[in-house]
N, C-alpha and C. Protein backbone atom coordinates (compact mmCIF):
# COMPACT_ATOMS: atom_id res chain seq x y z
N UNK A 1 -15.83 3.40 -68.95
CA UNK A 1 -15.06 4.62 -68.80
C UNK A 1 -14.72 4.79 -67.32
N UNK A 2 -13.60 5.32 -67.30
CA UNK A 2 -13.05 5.03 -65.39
C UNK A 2 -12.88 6.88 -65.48
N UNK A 3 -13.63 6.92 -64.03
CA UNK A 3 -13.40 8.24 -63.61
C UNK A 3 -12.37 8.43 -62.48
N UNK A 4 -11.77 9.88 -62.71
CA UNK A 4 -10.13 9.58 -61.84
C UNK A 4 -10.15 10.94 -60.90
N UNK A 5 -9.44 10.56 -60.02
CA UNK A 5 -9.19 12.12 -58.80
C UNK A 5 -7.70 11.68 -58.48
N UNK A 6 -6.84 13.03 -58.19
CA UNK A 6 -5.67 12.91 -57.64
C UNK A 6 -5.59 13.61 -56.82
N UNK A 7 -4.65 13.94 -55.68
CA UNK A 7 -4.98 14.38 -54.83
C UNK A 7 -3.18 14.43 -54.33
N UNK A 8 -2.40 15.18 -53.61
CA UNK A 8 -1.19 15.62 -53.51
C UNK A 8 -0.62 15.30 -52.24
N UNK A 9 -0.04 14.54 -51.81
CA UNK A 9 0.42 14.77 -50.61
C UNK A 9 1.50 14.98 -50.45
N UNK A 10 2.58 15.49 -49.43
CA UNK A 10 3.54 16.15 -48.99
C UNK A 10 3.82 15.27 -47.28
N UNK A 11 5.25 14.79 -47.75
CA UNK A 11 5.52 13.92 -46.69
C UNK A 11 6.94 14.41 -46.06
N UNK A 12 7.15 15.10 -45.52
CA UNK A 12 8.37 15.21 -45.85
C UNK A 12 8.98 16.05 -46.82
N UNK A 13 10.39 15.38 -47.38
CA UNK A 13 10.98 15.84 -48.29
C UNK A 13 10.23 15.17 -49.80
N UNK A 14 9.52 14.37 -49.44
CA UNK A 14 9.20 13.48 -50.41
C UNK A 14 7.60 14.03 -50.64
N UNK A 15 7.21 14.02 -52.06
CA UNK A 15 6.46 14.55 -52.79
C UNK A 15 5.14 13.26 -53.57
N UNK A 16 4.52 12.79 -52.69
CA UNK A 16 3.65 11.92 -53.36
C UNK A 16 2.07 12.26 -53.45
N UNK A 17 1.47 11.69 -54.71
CA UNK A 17 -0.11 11.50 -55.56
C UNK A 17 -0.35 10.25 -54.54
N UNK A 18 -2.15 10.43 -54.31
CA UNK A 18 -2.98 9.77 -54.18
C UNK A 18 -3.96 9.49 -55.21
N UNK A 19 -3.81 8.78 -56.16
CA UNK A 19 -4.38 8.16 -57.48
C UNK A 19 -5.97 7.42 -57.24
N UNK A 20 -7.27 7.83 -57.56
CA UNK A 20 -7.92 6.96 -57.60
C UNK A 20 -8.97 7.02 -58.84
N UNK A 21 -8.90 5.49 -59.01
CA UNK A 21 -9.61 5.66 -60.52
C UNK A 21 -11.21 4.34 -60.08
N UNK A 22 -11.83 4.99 -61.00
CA UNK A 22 -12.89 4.36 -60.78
C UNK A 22 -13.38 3.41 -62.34
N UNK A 23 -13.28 2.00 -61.84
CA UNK A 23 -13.68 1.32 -62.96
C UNK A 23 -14.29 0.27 -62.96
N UNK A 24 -15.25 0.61 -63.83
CA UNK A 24 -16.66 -0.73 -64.05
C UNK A 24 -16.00 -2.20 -64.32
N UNK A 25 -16.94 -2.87 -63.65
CA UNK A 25 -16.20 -4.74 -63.77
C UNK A 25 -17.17 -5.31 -65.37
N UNK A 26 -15.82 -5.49 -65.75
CA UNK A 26 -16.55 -6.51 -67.21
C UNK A 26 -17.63 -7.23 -66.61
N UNK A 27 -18.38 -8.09 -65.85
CA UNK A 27 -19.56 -9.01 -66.06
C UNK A 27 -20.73 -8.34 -65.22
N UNK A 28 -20.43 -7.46 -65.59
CA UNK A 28 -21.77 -6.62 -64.10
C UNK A 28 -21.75 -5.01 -64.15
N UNK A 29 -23.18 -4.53 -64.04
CA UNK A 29 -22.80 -2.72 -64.11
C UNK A 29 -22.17 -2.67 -63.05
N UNK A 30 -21.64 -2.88 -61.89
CA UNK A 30 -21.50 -2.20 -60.82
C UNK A 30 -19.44 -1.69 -60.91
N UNK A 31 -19.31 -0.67 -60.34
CA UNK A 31 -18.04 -0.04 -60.42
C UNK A 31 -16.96 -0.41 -58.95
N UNK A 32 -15.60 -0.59 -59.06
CA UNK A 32 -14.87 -0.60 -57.84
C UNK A 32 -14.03 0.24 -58.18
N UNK A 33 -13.42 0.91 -56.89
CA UNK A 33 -12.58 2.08 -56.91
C UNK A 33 -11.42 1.32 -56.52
N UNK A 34 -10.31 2.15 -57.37
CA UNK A 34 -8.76 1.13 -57.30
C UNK A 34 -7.52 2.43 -56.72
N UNK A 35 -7.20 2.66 -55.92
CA UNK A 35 -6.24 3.59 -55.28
C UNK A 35 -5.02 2.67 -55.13
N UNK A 36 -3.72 4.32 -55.46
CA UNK A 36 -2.53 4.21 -55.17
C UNK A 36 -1.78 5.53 -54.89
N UNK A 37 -0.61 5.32 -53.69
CA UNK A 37 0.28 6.66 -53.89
C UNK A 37 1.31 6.21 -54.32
N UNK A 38 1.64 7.09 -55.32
CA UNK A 38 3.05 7.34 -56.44
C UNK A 38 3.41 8.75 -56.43
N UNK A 39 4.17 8.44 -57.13
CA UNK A 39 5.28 9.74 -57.48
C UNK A 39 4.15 10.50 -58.59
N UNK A 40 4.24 11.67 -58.63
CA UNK A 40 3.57 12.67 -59.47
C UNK A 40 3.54 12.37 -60.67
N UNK A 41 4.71 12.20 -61.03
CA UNK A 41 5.62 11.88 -62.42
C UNK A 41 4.72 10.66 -63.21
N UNK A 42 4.21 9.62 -62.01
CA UNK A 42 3.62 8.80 -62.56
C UNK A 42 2.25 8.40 -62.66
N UNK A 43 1.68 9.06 -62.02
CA UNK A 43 0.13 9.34 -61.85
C UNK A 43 -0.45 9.36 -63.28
N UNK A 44 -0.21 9.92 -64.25
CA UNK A 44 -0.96 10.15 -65.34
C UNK A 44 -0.58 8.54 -66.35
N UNK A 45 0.08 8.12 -66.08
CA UNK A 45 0.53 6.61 -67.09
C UNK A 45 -0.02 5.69 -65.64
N UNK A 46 -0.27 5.68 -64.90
CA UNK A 46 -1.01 4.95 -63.90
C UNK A 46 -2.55 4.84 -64.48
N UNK A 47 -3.45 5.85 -64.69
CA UNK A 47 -4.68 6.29 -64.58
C UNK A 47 -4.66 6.02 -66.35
N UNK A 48 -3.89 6.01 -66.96
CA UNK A 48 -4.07 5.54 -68.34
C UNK A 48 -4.62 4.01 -68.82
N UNK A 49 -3.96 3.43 -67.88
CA UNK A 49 -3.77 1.75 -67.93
C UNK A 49 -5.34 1.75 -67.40
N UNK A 50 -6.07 0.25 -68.17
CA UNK A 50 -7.14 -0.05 -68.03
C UNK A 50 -7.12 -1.38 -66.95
């Protein structure tokens, strides 16, 4: 199960998410955190994908 935070930033005229999702590695308990900034719009079909 991947745990997720977003976070908003404001650049400008331009309107971008800081995406980070947290997800366990198939051969081992241990977890890595995977970040991206996108568009708002796409943050939630980002954080969907496994």
């Amino acid at each position: 199960m991947a745990k997720k935070s977003i976070a908003t930033l404001q650049t400008g005229s331009k309107k971008l998410t800081k995406a980070i999702k947290m997800v366990k590695k198939n051969g081992s308990n241990s977890y890595s955190f995977v970040e991206t900034i996108i568009a708002p719009s796409l943050a939630n079909d980002w954080l969907g994908k496994q």
